[in-house]
PDB file of N, CA and C in Angstrom:
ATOM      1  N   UNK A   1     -70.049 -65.805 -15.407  1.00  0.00           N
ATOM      2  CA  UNK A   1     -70.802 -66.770 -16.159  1.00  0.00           C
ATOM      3  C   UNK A   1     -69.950 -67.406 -17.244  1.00  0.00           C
ATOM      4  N   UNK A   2     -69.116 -66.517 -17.704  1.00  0.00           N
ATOM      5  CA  UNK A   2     -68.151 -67.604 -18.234  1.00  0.00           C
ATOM      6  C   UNK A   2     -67.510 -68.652 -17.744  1.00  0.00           C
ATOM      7  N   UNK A   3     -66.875 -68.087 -17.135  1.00  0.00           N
ATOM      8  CA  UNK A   3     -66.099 -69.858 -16.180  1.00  0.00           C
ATOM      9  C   UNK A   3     -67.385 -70.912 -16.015  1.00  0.00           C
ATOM     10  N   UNK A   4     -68.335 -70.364 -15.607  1.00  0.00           N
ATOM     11  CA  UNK A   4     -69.444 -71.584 -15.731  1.00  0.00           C
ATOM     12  C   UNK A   4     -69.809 -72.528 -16.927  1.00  0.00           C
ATOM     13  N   UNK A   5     -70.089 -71.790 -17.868  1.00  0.00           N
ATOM     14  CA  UNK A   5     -70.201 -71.802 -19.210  1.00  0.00           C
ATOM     15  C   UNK A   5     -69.252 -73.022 -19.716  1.00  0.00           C
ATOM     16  N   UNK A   6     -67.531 -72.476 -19.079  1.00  0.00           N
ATOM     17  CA  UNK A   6     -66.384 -73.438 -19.542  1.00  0.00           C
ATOM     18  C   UNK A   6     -66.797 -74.835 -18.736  1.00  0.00           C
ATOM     19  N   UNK A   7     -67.388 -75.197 -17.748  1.00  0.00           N
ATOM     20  CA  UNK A   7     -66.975 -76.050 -16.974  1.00  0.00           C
ATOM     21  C   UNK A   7     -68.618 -77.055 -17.011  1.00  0.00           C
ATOM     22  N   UNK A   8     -69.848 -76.576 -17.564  1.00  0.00           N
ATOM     23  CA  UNK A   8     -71.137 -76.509 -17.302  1.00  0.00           C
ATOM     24  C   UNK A   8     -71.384 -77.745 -18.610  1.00  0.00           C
ATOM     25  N   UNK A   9     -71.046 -78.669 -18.930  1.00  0.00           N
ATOM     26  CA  UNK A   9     -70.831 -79.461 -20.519  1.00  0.00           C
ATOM     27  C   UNK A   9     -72.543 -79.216 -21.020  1.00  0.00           C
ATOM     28  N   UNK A  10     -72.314 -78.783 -22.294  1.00  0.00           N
ATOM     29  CA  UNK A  10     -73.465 -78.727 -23.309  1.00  0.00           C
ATOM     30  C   UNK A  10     -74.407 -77.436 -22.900  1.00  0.00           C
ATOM     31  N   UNK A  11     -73.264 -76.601 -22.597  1.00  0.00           N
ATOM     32  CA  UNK A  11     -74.061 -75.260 -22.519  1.00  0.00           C
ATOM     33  C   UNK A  11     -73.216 -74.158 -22.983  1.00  0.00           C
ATOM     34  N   UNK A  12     -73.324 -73.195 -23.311  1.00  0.00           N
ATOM     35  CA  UNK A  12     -72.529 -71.933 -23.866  1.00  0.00           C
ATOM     36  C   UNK A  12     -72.788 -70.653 -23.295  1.00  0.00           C
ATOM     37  N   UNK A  13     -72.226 -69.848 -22.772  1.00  0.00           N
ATOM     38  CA  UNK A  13     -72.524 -68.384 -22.317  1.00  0.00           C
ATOM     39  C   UNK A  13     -73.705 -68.270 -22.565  1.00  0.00           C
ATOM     40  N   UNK A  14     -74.572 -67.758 -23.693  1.00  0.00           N
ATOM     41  CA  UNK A  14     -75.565 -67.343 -23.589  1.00  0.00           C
ATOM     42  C   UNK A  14     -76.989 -68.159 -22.585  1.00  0.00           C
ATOM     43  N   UNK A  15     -76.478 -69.463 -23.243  1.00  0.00           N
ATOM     44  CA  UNK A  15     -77.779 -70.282 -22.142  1.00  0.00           C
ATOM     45  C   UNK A  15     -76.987 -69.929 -20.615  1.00  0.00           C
ATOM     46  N   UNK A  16     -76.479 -69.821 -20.160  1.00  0.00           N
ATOM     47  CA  UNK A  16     -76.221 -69.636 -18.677  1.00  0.00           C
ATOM     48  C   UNK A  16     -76.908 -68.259 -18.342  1.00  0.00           C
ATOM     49  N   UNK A  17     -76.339 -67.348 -19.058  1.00  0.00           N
ATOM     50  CA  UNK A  17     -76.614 -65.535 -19.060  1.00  0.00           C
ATOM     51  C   UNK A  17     -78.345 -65.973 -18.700  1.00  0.00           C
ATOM     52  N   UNK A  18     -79.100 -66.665 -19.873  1.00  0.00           N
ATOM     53  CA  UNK A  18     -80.889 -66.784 -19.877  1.00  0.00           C
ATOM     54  C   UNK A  18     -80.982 -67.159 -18.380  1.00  0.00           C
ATOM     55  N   UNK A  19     -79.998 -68.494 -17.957  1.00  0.00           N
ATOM     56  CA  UNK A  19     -80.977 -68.912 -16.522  1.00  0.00           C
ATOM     57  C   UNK A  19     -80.363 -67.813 -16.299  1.00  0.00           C
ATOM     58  N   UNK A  20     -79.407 -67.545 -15.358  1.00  0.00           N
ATOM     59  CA  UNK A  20     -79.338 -66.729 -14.586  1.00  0.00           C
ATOM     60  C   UNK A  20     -80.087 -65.679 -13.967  1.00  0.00           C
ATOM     61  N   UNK A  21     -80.062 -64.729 -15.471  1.00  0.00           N
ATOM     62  CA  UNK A  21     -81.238 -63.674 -15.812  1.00  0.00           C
ATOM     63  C   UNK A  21     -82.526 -63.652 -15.889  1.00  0.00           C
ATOM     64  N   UNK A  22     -82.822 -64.380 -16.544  1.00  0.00           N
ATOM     65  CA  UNK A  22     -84.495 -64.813 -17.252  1.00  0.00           C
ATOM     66  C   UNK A  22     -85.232 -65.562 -16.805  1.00  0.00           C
ATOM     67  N   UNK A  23     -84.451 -66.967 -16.305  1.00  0.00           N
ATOM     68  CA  UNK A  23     -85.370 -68.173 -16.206  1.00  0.00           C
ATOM     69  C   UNK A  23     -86.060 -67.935 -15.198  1.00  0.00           C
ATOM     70  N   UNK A  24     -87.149 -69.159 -14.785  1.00  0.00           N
ATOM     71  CA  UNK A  24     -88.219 -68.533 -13.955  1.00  0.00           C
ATOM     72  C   UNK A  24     -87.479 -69.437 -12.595  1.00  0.00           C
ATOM     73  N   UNK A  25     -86.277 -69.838 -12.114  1.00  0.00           N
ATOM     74  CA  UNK A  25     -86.278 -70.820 -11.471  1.00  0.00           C
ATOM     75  C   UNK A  25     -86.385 -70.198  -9.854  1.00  0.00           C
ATOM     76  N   UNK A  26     -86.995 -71.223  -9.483  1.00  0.00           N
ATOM     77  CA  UNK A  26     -87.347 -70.531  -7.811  1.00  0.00           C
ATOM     78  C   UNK A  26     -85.605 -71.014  -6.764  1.00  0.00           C
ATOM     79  N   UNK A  27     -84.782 -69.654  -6.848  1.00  0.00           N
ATOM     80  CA  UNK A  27     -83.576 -69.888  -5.606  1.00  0.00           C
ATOM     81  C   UNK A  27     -84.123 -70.108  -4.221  1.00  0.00           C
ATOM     82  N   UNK A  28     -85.440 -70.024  -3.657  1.00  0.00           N
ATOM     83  CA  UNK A  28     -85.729 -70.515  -2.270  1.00  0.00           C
ATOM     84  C   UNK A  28     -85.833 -72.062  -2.056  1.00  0.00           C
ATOM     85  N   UNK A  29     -85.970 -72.612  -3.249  1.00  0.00           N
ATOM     86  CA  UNK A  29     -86.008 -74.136  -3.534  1.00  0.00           C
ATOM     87  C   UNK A  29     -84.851 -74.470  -3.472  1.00  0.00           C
ATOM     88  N   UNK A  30     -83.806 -74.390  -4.398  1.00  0.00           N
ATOM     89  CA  UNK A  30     -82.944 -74.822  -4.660  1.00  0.00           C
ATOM     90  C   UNK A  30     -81.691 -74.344  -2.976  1.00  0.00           C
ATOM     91  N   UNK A  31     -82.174 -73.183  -2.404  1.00  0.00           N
ATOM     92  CA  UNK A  31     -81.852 -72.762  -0.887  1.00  0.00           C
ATOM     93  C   UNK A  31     -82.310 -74.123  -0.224  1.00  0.00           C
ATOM     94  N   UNK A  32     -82.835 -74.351  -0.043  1.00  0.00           N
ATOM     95  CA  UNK A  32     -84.193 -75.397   0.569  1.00  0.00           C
ATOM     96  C   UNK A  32     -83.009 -76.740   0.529  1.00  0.00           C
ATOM     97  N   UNK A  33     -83.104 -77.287  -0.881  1.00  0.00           N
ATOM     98  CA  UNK A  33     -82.618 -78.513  -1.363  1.00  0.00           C
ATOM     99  C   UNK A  33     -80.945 -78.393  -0.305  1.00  0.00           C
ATOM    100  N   UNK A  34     -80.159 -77.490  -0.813  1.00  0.00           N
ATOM    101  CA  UNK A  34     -78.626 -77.449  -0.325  1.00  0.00           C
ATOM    102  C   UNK A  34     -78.948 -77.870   1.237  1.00  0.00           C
ATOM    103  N   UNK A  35     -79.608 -77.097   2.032  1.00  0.00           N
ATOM    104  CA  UNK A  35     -79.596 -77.025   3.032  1.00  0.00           C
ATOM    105  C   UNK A  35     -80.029 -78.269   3.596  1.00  0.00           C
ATOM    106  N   UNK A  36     -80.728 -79.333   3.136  1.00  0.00           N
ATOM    107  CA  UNK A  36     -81.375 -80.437   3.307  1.00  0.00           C
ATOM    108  C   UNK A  36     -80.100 -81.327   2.916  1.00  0.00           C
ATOM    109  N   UNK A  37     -79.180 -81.095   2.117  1.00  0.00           N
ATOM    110  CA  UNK A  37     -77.727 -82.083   1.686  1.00  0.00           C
ATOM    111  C   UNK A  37     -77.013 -81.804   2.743  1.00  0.00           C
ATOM    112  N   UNK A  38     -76.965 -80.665   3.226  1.00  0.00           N
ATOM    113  CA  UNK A  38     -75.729 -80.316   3.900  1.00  0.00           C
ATOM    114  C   UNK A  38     -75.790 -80.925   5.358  1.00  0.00           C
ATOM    115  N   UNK A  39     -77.669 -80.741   5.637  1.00  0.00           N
ATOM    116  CA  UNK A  39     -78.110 -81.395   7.172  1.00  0.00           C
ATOM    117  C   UNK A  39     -77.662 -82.939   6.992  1.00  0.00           C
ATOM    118  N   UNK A  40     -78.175 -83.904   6.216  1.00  0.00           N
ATOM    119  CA  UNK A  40     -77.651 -84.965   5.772  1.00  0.00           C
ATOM    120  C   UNK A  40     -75.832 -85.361   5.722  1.00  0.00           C
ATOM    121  N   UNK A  41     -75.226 -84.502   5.397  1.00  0.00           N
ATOM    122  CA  UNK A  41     -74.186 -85.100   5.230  1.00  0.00           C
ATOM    123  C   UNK A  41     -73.592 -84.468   6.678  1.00  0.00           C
ATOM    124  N   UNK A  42     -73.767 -83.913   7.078  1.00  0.00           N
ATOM    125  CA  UNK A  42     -73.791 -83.530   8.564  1.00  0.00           C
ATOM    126  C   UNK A  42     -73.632 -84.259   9.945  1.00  0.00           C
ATOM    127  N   UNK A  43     -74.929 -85.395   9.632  1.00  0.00           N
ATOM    128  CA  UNK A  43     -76.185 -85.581  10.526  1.00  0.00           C
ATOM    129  C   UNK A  43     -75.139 -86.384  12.031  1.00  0.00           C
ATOM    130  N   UNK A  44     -74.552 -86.809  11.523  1.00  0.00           N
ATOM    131  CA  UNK A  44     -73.613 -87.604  12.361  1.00  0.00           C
ATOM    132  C   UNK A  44     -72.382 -86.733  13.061  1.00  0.00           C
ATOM    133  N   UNK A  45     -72.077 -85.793  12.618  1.00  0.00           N
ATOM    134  CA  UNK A  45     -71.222 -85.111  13.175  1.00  0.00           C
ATOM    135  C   UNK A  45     -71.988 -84.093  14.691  1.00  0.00           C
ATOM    136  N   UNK A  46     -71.329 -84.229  15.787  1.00  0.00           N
ATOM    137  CA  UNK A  46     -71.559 -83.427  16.524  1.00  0.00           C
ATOM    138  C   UNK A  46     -71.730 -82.270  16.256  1.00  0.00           C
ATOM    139  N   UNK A  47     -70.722 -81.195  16.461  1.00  0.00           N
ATOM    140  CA  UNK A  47     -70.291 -79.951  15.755  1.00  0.00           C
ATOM    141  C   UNK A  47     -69.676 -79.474  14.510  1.00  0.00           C
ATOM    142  N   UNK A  48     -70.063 -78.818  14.291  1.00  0.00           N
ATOM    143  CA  UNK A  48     -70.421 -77.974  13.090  1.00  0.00           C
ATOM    144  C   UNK A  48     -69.922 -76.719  13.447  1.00  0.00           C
ATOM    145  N   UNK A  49     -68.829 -76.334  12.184  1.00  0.00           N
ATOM    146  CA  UNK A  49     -69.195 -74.687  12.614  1.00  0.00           C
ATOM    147  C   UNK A  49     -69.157 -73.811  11.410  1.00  0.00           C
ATOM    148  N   UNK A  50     -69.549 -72.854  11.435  1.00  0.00           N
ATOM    149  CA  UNK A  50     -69.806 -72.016  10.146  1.00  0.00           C
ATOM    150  C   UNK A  50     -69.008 -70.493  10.000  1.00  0.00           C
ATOM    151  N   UNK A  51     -68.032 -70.750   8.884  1.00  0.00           N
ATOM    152  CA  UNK A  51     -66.647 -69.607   9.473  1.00  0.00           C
ATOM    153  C   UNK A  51     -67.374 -68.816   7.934  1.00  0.00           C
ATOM    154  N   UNK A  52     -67.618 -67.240   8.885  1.00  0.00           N
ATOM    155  CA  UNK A  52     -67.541 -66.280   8.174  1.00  0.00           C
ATOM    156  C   UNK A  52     -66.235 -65.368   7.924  1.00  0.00           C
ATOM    157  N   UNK A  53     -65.702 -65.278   6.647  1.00  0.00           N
ATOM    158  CA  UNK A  53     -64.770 -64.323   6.528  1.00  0.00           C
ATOM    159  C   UNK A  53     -64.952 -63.328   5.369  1.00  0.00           C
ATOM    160  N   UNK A  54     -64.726 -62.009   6.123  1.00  0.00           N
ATOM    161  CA  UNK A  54     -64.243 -61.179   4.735  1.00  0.00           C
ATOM    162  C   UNK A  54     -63.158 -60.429   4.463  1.00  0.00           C
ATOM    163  N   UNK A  55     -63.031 -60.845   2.804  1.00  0.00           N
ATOM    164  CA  UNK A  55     -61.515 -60.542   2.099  1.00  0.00           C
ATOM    165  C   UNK A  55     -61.637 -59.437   1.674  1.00  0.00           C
ATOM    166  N   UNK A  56     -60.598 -58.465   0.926  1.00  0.00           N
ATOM    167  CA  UNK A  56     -60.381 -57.568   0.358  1.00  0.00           C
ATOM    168  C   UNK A  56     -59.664 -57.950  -1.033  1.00  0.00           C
ATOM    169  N   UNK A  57     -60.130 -57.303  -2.639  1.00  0.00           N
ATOM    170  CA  UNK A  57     -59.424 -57.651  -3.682  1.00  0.00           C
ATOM    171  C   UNK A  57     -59.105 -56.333  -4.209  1.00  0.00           C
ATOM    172  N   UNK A  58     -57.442 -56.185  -4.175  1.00  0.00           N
ATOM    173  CA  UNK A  58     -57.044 -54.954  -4.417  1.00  0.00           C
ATOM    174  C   UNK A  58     -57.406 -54.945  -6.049  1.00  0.00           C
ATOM    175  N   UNK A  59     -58.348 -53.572  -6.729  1.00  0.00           N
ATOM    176  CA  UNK A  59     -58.486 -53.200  -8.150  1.00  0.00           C
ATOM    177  C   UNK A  59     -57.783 -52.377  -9.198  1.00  0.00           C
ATOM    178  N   UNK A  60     -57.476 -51.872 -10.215  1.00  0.00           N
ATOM    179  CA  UNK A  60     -56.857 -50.443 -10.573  1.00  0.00           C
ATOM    180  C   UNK A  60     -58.040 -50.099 -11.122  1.00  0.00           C
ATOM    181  N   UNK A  61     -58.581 -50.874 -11.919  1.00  0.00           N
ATOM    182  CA  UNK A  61     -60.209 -49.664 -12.714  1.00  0.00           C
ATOM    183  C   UNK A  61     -61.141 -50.368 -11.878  1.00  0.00           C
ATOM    184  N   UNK A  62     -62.216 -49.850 -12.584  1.00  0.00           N
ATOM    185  CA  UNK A  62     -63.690 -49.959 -11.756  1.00  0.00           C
ATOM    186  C   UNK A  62     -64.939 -50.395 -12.595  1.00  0.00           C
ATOM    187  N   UNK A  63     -64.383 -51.620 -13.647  1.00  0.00           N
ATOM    188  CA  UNK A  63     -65.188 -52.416 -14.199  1.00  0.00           C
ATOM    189  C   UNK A  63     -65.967 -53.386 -13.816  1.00  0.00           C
ATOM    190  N   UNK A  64     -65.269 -53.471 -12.491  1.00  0.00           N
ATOM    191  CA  UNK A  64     -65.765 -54.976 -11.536  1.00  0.00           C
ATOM    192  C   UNK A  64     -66.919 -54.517 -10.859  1.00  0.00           C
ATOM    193  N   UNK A  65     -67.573 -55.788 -10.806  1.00  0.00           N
ATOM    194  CA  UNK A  65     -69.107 -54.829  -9.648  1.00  0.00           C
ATOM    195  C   UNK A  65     -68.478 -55.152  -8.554  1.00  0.00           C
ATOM    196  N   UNK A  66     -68.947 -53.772  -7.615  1.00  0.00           N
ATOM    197  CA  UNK A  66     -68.831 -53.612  -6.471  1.00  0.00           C
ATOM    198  C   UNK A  66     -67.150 -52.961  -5.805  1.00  0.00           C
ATOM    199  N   UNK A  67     -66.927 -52.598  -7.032  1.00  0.00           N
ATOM    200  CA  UNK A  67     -65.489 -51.861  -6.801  1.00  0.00           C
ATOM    201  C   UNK A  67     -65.265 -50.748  -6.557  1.00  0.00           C
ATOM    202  N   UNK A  68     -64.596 -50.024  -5.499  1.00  0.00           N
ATOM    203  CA  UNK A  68     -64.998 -48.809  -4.877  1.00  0.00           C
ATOM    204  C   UNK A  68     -64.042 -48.713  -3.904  1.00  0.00           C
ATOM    205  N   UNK A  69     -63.685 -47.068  -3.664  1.00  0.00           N
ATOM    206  CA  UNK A  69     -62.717 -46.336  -2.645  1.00  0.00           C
ATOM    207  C   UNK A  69     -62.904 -46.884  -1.267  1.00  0.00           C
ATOM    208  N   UNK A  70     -62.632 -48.175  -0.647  1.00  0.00           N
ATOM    209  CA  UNK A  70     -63.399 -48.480   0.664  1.00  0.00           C
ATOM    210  C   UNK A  70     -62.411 -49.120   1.432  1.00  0.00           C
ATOM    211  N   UNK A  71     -62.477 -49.710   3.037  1.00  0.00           N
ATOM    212  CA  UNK A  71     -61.304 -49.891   3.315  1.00  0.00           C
ATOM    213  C   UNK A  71     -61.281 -51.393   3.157  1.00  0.00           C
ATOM    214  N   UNK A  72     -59.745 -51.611   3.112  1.00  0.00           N
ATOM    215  CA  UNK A  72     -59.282 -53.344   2.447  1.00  0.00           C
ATOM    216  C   UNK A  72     -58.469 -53.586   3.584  1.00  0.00           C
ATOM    217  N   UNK A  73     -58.882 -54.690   4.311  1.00  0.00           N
ATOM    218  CA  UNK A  73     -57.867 -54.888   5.582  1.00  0.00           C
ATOM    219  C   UNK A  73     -56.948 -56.302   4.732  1.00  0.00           C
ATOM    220  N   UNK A  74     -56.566 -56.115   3.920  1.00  0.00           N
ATOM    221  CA  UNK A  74     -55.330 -56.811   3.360  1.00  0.00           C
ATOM    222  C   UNK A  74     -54.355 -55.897   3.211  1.00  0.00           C
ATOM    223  N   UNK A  75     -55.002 -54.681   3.324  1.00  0.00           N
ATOM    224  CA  UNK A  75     -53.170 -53.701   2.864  1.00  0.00           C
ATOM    225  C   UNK A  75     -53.705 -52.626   4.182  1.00  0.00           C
ATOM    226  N   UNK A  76     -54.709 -52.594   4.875  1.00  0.00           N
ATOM    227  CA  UNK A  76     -54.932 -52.083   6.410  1.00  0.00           C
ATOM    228  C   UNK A  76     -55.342 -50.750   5.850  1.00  0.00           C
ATOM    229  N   UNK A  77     -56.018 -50.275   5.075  1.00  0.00           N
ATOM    230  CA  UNK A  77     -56.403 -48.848   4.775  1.00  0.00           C
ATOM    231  C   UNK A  77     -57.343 -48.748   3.893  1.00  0.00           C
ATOM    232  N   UNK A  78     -57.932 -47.351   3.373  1.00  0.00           N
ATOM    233  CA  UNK A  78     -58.707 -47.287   2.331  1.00  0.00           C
ATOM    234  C   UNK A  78     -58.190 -47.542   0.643  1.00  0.00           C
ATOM    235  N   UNK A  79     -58.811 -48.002  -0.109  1.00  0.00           N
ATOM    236  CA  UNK A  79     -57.870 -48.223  -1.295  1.00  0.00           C
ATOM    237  C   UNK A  79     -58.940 -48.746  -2.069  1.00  0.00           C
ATOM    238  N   UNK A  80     -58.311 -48.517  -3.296  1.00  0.00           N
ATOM    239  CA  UNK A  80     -59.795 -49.230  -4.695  1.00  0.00           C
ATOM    240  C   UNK A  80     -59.553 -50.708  -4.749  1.00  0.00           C
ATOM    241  N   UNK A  81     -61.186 -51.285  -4.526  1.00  0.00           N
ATOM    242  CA  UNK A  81     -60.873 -52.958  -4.040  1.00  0.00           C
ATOM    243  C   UNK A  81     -62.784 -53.108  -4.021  1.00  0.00           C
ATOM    244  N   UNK A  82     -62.331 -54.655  -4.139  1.00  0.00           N
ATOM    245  CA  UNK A  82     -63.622 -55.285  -4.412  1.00  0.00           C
ATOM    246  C   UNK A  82     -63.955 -56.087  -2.234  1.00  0.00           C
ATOM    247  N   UNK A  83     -65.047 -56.261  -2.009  1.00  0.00           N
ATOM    248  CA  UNK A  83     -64.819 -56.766  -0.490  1.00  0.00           C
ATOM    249  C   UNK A  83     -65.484 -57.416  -0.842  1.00  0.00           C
ATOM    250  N   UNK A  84     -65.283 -59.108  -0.201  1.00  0.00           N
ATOM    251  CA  UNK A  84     -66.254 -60.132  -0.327  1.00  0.00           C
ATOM    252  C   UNK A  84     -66.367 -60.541   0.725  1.00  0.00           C
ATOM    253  N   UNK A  85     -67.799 -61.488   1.342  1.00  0.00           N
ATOM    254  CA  UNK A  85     -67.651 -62.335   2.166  1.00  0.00           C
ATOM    255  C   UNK A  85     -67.705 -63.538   1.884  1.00  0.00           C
ATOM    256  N   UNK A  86     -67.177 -64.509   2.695  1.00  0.00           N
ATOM    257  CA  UNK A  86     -67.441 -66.051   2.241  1.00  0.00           C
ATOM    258  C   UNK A  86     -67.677 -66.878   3.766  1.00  0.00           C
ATOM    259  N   UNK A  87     -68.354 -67.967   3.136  1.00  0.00           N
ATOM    260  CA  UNK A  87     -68.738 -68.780   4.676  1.00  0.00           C
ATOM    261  C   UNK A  87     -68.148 -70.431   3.975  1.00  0.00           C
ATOM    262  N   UNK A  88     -67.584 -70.804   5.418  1.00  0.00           N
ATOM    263  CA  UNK A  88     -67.643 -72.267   4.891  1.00  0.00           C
ATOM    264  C   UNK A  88     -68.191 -73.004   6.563  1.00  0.00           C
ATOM    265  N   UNK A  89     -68.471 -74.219   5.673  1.00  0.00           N
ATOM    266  CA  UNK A  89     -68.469 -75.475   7.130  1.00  0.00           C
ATOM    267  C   UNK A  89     -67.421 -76.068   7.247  1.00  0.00           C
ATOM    268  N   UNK A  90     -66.762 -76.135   8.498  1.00  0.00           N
ATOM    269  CA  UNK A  90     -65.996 -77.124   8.647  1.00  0.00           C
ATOM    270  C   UNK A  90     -66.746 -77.860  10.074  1.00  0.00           C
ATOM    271  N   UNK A  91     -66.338 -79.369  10.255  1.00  0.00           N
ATOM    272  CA  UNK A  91     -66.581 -79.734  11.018  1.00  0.00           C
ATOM    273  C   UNK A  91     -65.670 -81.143  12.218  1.00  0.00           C
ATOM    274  N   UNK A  92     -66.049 -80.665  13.395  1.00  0.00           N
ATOM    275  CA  UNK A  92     -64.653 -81.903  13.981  1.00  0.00           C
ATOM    276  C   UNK A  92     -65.212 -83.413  13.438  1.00  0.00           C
ATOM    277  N   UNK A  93     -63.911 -83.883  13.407  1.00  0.00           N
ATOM    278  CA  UNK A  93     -63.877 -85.792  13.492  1.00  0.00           C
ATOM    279  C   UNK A  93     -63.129 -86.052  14.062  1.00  0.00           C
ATOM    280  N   UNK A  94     -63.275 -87.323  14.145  1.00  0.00           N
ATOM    281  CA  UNK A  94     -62.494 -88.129  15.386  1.00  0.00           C
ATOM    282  C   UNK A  94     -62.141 -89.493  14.813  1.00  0.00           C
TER     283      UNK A  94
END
């Protein structure tokens, strides 16, 4: 929430921390909305494809959430590391 904070103009850590945390805002909406941009900017493209990957982030302490003795296929073994997944779209043109 910091980096947000830095980049978010006319807001400061704490107002980000409130939405995040507190506010009442509905994420199935705002799910809703993306997904309705993304069909749109889409709409013309044939194929579409949606690349799932997951990384490994090697750690030394265990301040980070989700950091833990587990295996990291960046160094091919078990080791203290954060695992993420990420998805993107890419799509063909011509």
């Amino acid at each position: 929430m910091e980096r947000m904070s830095e980049v978010v103009s006319g807001t400061n850590y704490n107002q980000i921390q409130h939405f995040i945390s507190e506010s009442p805002w509905d994420a199935n909406k705002l799910k809703e909305l993306i997904a309705l941009k993304v069909s749109k900017l889409f709409a013309k493209v044939a194929i579409v494809y949606l690349i799932i990957d997951e990384s490994s982030h090697l750690k030394k302490g265990d301040k980070s959430v989700g950091v833990a003795l587990q295996y990291s296929g960046m160094v091919g073994k078990t080791d203290n590391c954060q695992v993420a997944v990420y998805g993107a779209l890419s799509a063909e043109t011509q």
